[in-house]
Protein backbone atom coordinates (compact mmCIF):
# COMPACT_ATOMS: atom_id res chain seq x y z
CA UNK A 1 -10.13 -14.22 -14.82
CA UNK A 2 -7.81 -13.67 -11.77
CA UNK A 3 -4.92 -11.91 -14.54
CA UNK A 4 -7.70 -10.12 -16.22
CA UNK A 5 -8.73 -8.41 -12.50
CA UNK A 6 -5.16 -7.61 -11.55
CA UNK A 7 -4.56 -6.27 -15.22
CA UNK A 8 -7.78 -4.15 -14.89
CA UNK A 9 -7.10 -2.62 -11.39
CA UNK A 10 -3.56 -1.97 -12.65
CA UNK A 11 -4.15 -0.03 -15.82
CA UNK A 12 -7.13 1.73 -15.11
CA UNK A 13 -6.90 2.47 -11.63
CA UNK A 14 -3.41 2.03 -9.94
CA UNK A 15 -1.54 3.80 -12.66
CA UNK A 16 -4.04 6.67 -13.61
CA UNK A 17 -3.55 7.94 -10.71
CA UNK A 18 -1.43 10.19 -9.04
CA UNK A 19 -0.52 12.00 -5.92
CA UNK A 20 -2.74 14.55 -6.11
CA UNK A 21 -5.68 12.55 -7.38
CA UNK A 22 -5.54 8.63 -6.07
CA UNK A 23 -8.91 6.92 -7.99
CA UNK A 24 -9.13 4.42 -5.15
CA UNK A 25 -9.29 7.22 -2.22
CA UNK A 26 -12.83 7.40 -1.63
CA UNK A 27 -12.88 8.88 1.43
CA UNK A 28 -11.44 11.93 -0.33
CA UNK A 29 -13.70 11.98 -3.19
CA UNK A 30 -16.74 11.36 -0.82
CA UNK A 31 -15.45 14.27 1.78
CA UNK A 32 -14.34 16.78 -0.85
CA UNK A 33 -10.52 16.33 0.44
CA UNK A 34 -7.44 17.33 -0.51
CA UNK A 35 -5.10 14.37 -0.78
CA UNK A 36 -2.93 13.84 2.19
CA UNK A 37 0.12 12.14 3.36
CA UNK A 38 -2.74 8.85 4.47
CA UNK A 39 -2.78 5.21 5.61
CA UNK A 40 -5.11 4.05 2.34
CA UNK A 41 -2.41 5.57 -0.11
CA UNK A 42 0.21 4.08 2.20
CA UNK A 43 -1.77 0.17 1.77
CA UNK A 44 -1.94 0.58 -2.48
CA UNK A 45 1.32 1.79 -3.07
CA UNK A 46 2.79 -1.58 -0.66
CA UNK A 47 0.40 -3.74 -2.68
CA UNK A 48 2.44 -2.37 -5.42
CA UNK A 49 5.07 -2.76 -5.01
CA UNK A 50 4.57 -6.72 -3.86
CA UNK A 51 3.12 -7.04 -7.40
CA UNK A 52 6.46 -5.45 -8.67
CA UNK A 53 8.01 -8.06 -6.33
CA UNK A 54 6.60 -10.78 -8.13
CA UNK A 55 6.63 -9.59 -11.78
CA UNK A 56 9.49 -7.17 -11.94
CA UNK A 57 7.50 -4.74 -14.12
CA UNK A 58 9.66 -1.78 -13.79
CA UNK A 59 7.11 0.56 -14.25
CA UNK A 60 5.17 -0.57 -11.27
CA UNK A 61 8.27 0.21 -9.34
CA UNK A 62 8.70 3.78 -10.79
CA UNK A 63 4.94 4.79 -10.67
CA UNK A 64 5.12 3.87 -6.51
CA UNK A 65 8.79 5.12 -6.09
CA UNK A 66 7.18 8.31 -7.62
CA UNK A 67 4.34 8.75 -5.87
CA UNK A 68 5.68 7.91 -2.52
CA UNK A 69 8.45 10.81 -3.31
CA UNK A 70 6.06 13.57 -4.38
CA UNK A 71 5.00 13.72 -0.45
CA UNK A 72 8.58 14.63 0.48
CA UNK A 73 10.12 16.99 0.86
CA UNK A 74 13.93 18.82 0.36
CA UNK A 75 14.43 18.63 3.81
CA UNK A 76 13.05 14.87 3.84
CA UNK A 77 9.73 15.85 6.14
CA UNK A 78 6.59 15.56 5.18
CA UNK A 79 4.46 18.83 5.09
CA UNK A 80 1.04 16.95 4.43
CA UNK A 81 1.15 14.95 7.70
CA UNK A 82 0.63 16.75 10.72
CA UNK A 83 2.82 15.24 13.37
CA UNK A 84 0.93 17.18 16.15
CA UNK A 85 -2.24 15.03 15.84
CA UNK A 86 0.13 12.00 16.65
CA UNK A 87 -1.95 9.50 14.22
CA UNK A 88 -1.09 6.01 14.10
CA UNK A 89 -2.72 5.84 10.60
CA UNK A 90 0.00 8.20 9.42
CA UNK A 91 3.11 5.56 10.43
CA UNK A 92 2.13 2.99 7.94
CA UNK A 93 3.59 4.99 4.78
CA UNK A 94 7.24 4.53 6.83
CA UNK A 95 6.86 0.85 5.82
CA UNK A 96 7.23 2.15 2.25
CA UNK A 97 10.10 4.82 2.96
CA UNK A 98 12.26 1.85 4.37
CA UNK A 99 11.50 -0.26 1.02
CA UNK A 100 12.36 2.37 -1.24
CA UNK A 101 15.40 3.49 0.65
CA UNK A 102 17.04 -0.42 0.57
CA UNK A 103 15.72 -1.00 -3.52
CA UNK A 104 17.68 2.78 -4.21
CA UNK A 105 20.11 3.80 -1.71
CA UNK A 106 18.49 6.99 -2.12
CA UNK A 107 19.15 8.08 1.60
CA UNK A 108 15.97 11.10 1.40
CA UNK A 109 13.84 8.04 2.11
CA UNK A 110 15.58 6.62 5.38
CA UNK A 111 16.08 10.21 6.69
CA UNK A 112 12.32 10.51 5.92
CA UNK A 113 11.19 7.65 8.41
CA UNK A 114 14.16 8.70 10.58
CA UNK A 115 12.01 12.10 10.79
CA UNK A 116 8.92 10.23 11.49
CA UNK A 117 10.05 7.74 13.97
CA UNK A 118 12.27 10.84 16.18
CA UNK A 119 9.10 13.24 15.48
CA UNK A 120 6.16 11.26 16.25
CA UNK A 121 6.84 7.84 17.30
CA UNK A 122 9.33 9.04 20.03
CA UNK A 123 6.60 11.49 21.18
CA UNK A 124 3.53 9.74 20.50
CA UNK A 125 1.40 9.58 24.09
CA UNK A 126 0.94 6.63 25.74
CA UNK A 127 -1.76 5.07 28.22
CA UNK A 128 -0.15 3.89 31.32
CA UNK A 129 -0.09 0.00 30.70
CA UNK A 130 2.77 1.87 28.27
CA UNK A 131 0.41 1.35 24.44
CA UNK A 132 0.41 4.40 21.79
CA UNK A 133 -2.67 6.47 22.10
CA UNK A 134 -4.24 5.74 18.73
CA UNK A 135 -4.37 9.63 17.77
CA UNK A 136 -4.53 12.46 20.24
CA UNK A 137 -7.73 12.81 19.46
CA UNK A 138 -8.36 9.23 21.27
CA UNK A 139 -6.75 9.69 24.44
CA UNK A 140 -5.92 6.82 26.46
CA UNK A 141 -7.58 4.34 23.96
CA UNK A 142 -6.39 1.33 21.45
CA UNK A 143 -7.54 0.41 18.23
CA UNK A 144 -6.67 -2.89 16.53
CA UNK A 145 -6.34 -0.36 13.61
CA UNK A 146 -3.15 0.49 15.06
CA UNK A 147 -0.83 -2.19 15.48
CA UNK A 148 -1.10 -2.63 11.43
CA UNK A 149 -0.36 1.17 11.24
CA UNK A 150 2.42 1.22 13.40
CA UNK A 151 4.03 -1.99 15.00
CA UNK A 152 5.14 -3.67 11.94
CA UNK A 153 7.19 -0.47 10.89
CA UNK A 154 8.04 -0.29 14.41
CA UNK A 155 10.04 -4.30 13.92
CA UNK A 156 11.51 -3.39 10.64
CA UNK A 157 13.03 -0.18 11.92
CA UNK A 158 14.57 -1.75 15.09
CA UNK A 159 16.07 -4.53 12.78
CA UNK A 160 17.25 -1.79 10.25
CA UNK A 161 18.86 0.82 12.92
CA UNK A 162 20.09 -2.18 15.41
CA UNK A 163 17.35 -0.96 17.98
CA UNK A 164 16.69 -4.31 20.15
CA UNK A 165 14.72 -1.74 22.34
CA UNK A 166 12.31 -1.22 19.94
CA UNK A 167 11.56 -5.31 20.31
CA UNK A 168 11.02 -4.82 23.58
CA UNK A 169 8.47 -2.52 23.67
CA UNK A 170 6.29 -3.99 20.49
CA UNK A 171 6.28 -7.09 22.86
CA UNK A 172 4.74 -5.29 25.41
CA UNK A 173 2.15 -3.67 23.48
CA UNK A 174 1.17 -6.72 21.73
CA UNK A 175 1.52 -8.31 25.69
CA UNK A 176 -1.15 -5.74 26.46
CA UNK A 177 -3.23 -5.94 23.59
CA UNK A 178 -3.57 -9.97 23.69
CA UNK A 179 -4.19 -9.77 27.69
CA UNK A 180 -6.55 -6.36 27.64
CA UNK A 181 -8.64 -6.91 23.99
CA UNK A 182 -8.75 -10.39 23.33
CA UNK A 183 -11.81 -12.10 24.17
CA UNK A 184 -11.07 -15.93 25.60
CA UNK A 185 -14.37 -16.88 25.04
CA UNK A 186 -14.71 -16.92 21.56
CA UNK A 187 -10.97 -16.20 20.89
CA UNK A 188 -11.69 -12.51 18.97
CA UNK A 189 -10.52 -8.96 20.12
CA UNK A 190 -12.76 -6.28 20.48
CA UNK A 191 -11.65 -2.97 18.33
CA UNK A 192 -11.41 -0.59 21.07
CA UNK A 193 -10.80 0.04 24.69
CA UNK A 194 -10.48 3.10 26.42
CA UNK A 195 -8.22 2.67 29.86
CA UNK A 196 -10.32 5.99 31.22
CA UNK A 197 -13.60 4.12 30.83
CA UNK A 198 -14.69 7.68 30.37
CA UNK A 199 -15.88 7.44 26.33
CA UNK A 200 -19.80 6.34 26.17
CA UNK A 201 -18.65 3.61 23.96
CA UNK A 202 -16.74 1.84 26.75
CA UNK A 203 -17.39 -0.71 28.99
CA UNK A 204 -17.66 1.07 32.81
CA UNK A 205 -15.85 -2.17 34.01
CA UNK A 206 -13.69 -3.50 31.17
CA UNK A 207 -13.30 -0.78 28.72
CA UNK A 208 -13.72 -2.49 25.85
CA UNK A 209 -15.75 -1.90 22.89
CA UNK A 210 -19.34 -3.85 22.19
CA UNK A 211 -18.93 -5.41 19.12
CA UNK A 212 -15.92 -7.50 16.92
CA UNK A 213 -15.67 -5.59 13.62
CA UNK A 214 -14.58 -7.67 11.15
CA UNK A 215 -11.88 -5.49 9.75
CA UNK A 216 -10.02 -4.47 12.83
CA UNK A 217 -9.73 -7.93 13.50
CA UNK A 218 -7.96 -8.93 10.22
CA UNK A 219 -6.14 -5.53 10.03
CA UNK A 220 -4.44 -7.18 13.79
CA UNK A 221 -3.86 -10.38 11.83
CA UNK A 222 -2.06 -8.72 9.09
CA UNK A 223 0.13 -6.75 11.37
CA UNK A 224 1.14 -9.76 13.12
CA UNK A 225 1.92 -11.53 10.11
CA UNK A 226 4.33 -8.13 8.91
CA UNK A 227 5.75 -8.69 12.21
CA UNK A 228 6.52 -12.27 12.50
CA UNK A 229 9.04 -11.58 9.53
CA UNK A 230 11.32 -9.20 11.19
CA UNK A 231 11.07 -10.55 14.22
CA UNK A 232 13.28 -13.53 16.44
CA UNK A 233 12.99 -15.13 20.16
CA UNK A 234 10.19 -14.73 22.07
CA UNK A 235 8.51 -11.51 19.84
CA UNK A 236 8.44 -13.92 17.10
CA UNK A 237 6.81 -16.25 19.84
CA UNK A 238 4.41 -14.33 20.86
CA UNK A 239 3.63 -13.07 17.27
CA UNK A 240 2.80 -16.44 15.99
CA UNK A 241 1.08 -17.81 18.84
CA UNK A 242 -1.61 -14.44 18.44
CA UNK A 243 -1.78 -15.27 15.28
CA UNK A 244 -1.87 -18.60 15.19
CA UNK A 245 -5.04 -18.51 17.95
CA UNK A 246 -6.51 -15.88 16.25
CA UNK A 247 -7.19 -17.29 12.86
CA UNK A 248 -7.88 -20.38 14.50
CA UNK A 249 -10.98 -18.74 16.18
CA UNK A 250 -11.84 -17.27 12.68
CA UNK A 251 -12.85 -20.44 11.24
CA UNK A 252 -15.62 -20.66 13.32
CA UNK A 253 -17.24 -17.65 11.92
CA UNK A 254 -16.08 -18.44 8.04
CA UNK A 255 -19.16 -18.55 5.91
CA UNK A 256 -19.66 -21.64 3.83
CA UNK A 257 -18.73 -19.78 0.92
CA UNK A 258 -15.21 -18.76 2.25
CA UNK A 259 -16.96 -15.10 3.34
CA UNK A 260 -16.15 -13.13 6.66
CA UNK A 261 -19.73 -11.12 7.85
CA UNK A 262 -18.81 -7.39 8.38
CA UNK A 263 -19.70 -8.07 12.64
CA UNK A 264 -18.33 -11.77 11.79
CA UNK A 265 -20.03 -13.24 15.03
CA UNK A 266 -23.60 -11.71 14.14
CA UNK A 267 -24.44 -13.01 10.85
CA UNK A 268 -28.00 -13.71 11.65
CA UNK A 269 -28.25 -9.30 12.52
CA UNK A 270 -30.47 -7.68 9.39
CA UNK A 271 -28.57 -6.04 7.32
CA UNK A 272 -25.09 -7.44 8.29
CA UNK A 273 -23.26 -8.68 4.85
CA UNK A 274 -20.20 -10.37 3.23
CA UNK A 275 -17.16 -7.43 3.79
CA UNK A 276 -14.08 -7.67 1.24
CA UNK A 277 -11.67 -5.72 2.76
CA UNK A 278 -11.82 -7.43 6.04
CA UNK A 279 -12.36 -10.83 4.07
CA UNK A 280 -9.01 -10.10 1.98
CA UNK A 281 -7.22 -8.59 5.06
CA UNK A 282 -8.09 -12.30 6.43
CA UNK A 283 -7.12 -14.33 3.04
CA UNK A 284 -3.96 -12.37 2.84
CA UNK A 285 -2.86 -13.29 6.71
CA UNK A 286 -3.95 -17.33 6.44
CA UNK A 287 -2.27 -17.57 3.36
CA UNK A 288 1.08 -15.92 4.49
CA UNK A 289 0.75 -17.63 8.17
CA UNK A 290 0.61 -20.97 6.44
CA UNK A 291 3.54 -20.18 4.16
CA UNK A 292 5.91 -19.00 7.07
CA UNK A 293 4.83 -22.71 8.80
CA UNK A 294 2.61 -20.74 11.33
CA UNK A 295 -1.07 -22.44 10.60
CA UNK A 296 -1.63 -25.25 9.02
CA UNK A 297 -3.23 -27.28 5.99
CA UNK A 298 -7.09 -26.09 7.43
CA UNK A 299 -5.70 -22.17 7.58
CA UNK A 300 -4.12 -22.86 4.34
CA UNK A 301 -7.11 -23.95 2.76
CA UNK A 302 -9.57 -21.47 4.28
CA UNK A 303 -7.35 -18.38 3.18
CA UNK A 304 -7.52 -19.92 -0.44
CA UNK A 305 -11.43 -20.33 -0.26
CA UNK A 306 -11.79 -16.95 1.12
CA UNK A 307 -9.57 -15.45 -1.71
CA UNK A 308 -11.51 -17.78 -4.54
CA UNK A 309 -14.69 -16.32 -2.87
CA UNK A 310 -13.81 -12.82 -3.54
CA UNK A 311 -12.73 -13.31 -7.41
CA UNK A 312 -15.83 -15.22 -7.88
CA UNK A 313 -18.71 -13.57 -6.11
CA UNK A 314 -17.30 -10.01 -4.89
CA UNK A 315 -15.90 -8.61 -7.94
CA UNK A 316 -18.05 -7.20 -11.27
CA UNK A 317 -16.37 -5.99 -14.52
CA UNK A 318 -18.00 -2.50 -15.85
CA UNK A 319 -16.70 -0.74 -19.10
CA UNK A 320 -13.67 -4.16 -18.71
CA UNK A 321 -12.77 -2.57 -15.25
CA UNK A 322 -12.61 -4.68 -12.29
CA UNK A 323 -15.22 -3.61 -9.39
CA UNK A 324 -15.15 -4.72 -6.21
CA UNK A 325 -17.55 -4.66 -3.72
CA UNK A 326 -18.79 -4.69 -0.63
CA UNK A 327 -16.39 -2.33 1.19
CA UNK A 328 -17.04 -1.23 4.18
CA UNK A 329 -15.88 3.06 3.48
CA UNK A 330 -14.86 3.31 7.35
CA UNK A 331 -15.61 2.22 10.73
CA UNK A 332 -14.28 3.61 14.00
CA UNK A 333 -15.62 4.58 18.06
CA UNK A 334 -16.30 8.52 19.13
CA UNK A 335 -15.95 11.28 17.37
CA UNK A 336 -17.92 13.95 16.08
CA UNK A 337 -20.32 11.45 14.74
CA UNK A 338 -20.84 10.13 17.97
CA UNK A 339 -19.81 6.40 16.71
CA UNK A 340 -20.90 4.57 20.06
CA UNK A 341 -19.76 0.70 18.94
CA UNK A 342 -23.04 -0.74 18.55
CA UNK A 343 -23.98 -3.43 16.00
CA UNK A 344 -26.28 -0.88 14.33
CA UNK A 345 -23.62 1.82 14.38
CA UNK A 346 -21.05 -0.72 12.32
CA UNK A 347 -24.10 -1.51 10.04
CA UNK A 348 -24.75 1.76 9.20
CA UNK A 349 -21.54 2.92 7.78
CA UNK A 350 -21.43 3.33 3.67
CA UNK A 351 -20.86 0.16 1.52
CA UNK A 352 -18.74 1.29 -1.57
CA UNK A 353 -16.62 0.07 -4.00
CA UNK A 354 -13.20 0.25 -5.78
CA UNK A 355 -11.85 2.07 -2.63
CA UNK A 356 -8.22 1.03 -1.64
CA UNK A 357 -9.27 -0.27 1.72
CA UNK A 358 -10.16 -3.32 -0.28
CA UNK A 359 -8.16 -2.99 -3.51
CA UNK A 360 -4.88 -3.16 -1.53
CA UNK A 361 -5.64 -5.90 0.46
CA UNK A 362 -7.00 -8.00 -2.42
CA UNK A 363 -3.84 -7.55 -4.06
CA UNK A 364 -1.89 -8.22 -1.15
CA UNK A 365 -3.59 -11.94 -0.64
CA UNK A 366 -2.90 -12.19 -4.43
CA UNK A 367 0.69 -12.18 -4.18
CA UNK A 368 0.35 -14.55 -1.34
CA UNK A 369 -1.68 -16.53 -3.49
CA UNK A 370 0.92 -16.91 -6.13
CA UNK A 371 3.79 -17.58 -3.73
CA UNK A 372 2.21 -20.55 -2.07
């Protein structure tokens, strides 16, 4: 079953694809868009290349190496990604510059994330506890979102370019992040905060969003995971004791059948359901955590159940092609859309299917499945 799912997303939808035309970007098929440099392309094409990782199936490596190098260009920029808007989403394809550039020497691909981090990283705004703005159009706010997008890049460049003061400064954000977002009631972070308390989704006293959304949550747990691995002395610390206490406090909202509830504390809500991506973000970040001696047998074993849960209830075959389900399309605070953080506003966003924000993920606990 598990072989004929990764087969099936592999042949029919990873590798009929291409640059111009990703299946699994629903967001562009859904919005009429024109493909873009993006953080969704950015999560298939690392799931990718873990699965190349693992089975050394060369063409896995070209079709990724490929599509990855159709967004730059001769002068090793990007023209698709607009630097101005200063985007966390946009950082996470570096992750995959920096692989490609140590598997081929090919130096377009470090002068590439050398571009990004000089461009935007080194410009990005920042709210004065001294976090990244999570896109200009956010001012003076933090998304969980962001620390996957960003941070983990963020460690593996410092390590590659010898920058301890890179380090530094992820400790303080995460610092920040775990003092500021993290409730110590129940142990969860809320997705937001604005420092202005300005935005109508805000708390006038704290800042902080309403509601835990079940994907920003995991999406935190899978950056810390990235960044426990490049990371030594007290980052490394700090890393695994957020991550550690974080997936600790998710086991108290694990459904019996190994499912995570798109608003995870407030299954009881009508209409809340059983989210994937959010559910294999989680199953991917227990089951590396436990392999890197972070958590323990119970985290172990709940990752696993979570995983299980997915191939056996979550995923449909149509036509012999692998659907999964139950994907939350996006989620987020503000905006033109006037997203104002409330239970019903998380509830209301489209459930689709096949879309990378799940396909990725689920591949991503996969190779963690078969390495522990």
């Amino acid at each position: 079953m598990l072989n004929r799912i990764i087969k099936g997303f592999t042949e029919n939808i990873i590798l009929k694809s291409d640059s111009q035309n990703p299946l699994w970007n629903s967001e562009n098929k859904i919005f009429s868009k024109k493909n873009r440099w993006n953080y969704i392309d950015a999560c298939m094409i690392k799931a990718v290349c873990g699965l190349y990782e693992l089975s050394g199936e060369k063409r896995l490596f070209d079709f990724a190496e490929n599509y990855v190098s159709d967004f730059i260009s001769d002068n090793c920029t990007i023209d698709s990604m607009d630097i101005g808007a200063y985007n966390l989403d946009n950082i996470n394809g570096a992750k995959n510059l920096i692989y490609f550039y140590h598997k081929t020497h090919n130096r377009k691909y470090l002068d590439t994330a050398v571009w990004i981090y000089e461009n935007q990283i080194l410009n990005q705004p920042r709210l004065e506890c001294g976090n990244f703005w999570h896109k200009k159009i956010y001012p003076f706010q933090i998304w969980l979102d962001g620390i996957y997008m960003s941070l983990p890049f963020l460690a593996e460049y410092s390590v590659m370019m010898n920058k301890s003061e890179i380090m530094a400064d992820i400790k303080r954000q995460l610092e920040n992040i775990n003092n500021i977002m993290r409730d110590k009631n129940t142990g969860l972070y809320y997705h937001g905060y604005d420092e202005s308390r300005s935005m109508y989704w805000a708390d006038r006293k704290t800042g902080l969003s309403s509601e835990y959304w079940l994907r920003s949550i995991c999406w935190l747990m899978a950056g810390l995971a990235d960044i426990f691995e490049f990371s030594e002395g007290a980052l490394r610390e700090l890393c695994g004791n957020m991550l550690s206490d974080l997936i600790y406090a998710m086991l108290e909202y694990q459904n019996a059948d190994g499912m995570f509830y798109q608003l995870p504390t407030r299954y009881e809500l009508s209409g809340n359901y059983p989210e994937t991506s959010g559910t294999a973000l989680y199953a991917f970040s227990a089951i590396k955590s436990a392999r890197m001696g972070i958590c323990g047998n119970s985290v172990r074993e709940s990752g696993l159940k979570a995983f299980e849960s997915l191939v056996k209830n979550h995923i449909d075959f149509e036509n012999n092609i692998p659907v999964l389900n139950n994907i939350c399309l996006v989620a987020g605070l503000g905006g033109e859309n006037h997203r104002n953080g409330s239970a019903e506003y998380y509830l209301s966003e489209p459930v689709i299917k096949n879309d990378a924000k799940g396909i990725a993920p689920f591949i991503m606990a996969y190779t963690e499945y078969l390495r522990i």
